[in-house]
Protein backbone atom coordinates (compact mmCIF):
# COMPACT_ATOMS: atom_id res chain seq x y z
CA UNK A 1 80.64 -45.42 1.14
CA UNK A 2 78.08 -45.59 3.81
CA UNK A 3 78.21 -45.08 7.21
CA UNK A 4 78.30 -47.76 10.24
CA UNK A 5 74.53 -47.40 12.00
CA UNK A 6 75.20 -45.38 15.12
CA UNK A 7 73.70 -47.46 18.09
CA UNK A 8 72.56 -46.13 21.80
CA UNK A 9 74.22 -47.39 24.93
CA UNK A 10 73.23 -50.32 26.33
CA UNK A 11 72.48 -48.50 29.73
CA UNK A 12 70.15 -46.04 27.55
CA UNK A 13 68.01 -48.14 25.96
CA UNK A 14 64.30 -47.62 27.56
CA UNK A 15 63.63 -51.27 28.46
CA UNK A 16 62.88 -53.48 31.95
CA UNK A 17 66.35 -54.66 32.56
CA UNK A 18 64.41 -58.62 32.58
CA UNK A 19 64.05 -57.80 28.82
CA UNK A 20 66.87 -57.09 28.57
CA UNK A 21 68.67 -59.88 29.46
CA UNK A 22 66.27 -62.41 28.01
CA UNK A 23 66.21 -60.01 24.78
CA UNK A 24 70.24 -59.24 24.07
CA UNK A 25 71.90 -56.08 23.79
CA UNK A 26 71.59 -56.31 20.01
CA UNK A 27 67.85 -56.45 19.49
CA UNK A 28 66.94 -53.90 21.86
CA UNK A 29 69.70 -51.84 20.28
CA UNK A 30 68.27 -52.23 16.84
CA UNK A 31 64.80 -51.07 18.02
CA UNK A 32 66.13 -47.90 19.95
CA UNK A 33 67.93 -47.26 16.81
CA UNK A 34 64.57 -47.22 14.49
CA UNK A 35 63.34 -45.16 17.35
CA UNK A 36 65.69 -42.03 16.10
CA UNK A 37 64.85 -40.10 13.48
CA UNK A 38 64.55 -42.33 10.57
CA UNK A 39 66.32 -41.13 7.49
CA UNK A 40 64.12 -43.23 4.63
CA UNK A 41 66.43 -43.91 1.74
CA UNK A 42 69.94 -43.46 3.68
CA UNK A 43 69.35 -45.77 6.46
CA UNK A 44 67.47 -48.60 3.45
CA UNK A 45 71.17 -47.86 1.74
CA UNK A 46 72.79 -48.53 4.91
CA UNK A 47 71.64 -51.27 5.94
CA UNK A 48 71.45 -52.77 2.23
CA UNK A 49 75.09 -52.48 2.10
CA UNK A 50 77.86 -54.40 1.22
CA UNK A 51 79.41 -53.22 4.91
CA UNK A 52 76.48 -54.45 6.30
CA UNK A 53 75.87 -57.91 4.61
CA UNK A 54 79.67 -58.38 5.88
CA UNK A 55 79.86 -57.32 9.17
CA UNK A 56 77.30 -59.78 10.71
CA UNK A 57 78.33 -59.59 14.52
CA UNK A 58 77.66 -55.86 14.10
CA UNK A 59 74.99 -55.48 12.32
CA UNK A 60 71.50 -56.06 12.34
CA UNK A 61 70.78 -58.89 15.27
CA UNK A 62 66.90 -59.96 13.01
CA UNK A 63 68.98 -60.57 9.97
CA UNK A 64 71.39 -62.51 12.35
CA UNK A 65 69.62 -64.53 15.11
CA UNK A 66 65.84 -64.72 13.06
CA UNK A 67 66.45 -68.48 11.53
CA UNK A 68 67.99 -69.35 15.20
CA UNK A 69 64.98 -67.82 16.68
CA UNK A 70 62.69 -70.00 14.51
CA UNK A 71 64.18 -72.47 16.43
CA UNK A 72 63.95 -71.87 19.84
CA UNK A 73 61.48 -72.49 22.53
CA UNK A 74 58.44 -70.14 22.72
CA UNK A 75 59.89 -67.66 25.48
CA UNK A 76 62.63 -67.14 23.38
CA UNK A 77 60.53 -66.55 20.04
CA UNK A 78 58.40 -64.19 22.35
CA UNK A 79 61.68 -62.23 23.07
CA UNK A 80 62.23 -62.05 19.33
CA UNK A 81 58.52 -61.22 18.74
CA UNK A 82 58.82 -58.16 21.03
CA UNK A 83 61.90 -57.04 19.20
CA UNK A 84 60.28 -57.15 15.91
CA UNK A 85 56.73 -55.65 17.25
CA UNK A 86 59.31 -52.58 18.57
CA UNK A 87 60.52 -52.15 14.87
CA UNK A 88 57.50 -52.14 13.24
CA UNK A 89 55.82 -50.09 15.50
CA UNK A 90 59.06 -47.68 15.13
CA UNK A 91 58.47 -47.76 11.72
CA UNK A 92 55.22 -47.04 11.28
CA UNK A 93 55.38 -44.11 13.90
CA UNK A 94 58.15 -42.83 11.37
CA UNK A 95 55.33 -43.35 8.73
CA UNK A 96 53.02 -41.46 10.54
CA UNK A 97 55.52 -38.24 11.04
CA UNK A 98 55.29 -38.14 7.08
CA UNK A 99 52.67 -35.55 5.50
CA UNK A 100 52.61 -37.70 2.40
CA UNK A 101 51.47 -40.89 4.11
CA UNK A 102 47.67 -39.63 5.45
CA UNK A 103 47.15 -43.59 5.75
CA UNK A 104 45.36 -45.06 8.78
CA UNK A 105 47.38 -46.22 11.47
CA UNK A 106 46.17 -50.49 10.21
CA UNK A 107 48.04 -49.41 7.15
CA UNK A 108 50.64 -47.45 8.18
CA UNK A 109 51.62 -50.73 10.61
CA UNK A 110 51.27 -53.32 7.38
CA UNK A 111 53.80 -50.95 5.52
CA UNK A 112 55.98 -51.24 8.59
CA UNK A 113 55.64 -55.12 8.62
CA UNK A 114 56.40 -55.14 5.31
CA UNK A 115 59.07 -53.04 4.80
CA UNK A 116 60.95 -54.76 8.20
CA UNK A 117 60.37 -57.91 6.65
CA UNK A 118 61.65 -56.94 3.24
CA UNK A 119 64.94 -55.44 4.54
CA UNK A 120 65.75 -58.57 6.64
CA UNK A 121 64.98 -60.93 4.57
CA UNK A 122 67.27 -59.49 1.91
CA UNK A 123 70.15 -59.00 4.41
CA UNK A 124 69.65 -62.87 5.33
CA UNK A 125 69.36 -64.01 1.40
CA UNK A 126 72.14 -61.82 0.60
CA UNK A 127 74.25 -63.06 3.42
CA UNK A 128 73.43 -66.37 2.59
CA UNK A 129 74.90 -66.81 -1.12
CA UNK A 130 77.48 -63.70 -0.40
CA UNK A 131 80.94 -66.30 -0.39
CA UNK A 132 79.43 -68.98 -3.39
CA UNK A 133 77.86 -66.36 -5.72
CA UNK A 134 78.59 -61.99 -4.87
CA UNK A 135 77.06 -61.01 -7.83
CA UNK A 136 73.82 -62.62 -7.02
CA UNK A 137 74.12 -61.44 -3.78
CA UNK A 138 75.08 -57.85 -5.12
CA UNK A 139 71.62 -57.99 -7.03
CA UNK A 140 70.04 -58.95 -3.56
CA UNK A 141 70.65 -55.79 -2.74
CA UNK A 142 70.52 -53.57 -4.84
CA UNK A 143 66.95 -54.79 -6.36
CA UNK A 144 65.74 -54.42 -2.71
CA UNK A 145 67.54 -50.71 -2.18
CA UNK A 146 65.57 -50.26 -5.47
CA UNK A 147 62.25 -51.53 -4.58
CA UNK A 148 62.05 -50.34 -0.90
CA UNK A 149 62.13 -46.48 -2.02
């Protein structure tokens, strides 16, 4: 069984409070969590769970609020964007910390992209068909725990 993500206090997170409240508690949350040291395969498990996929109000605020966000007016999307330009760019730092990835820091920021958008977008697809069809959304995740190693 995995573990619940560990998140920082509110109060801790490294952010102008105006962000903050525009932003959410969630998203800025999600992006000081990235900022910790990044485990690789146990924090892809993690959050390609079946604890995750069910425990939307706690989990990952992307895979909850991007199709809203999609939505919204542009100072809200810009909110969003700066929440998912803080993962990536926690990512890719993570990438950089790696001796086997000597990739520039261009590449290092399209794995990050990629990876971010590969783990959300299988949370939201697996989320998505989880009450009609668990199997399918079983194979969601597992083919993406699979492919994201």
């Amino acid at each position: 069984m995995t573990e619940k993500m560990n998140r920082p206090s509110y109060d801790e997170l490294p952010f102008n409070p105006a962000v903050k409240g525009i932003v959410g508690r969630g998203l800025l949350a999600d992006v000081a969590r990235l900022r910790a040291p990044f485990d690789g395969q146990d924090q892809i498990g993690s959050y390609l769970s079946a604890e995750h996929r069910g425990d939307p109000a706690d989990g990952c605020t992307l895979g909850a609020l991007a199709a809203d966000a999609a939505r919204k007016r542009p100072t809200v999307q810009a909110r969003f964007a700066e929440a998912v330009d803080g993962m990536a760019s926690a990512l890719a730092d993570h990438f950089a910390r790696k001796p086997s990835r000597g990739k520039r820091a261009r590449a290092r920021r399209e794995r990050a992209l990629q990876m971010l958008s590969e783990l959300v977008g299988a949370l939201v697809l697996a989320r998505a068909v989880a009450a009609a069809h668990p199997v399918l959304s079983d194979e969601i995740l597992a083919a993406n725990r699979r492919g994201l190693r």
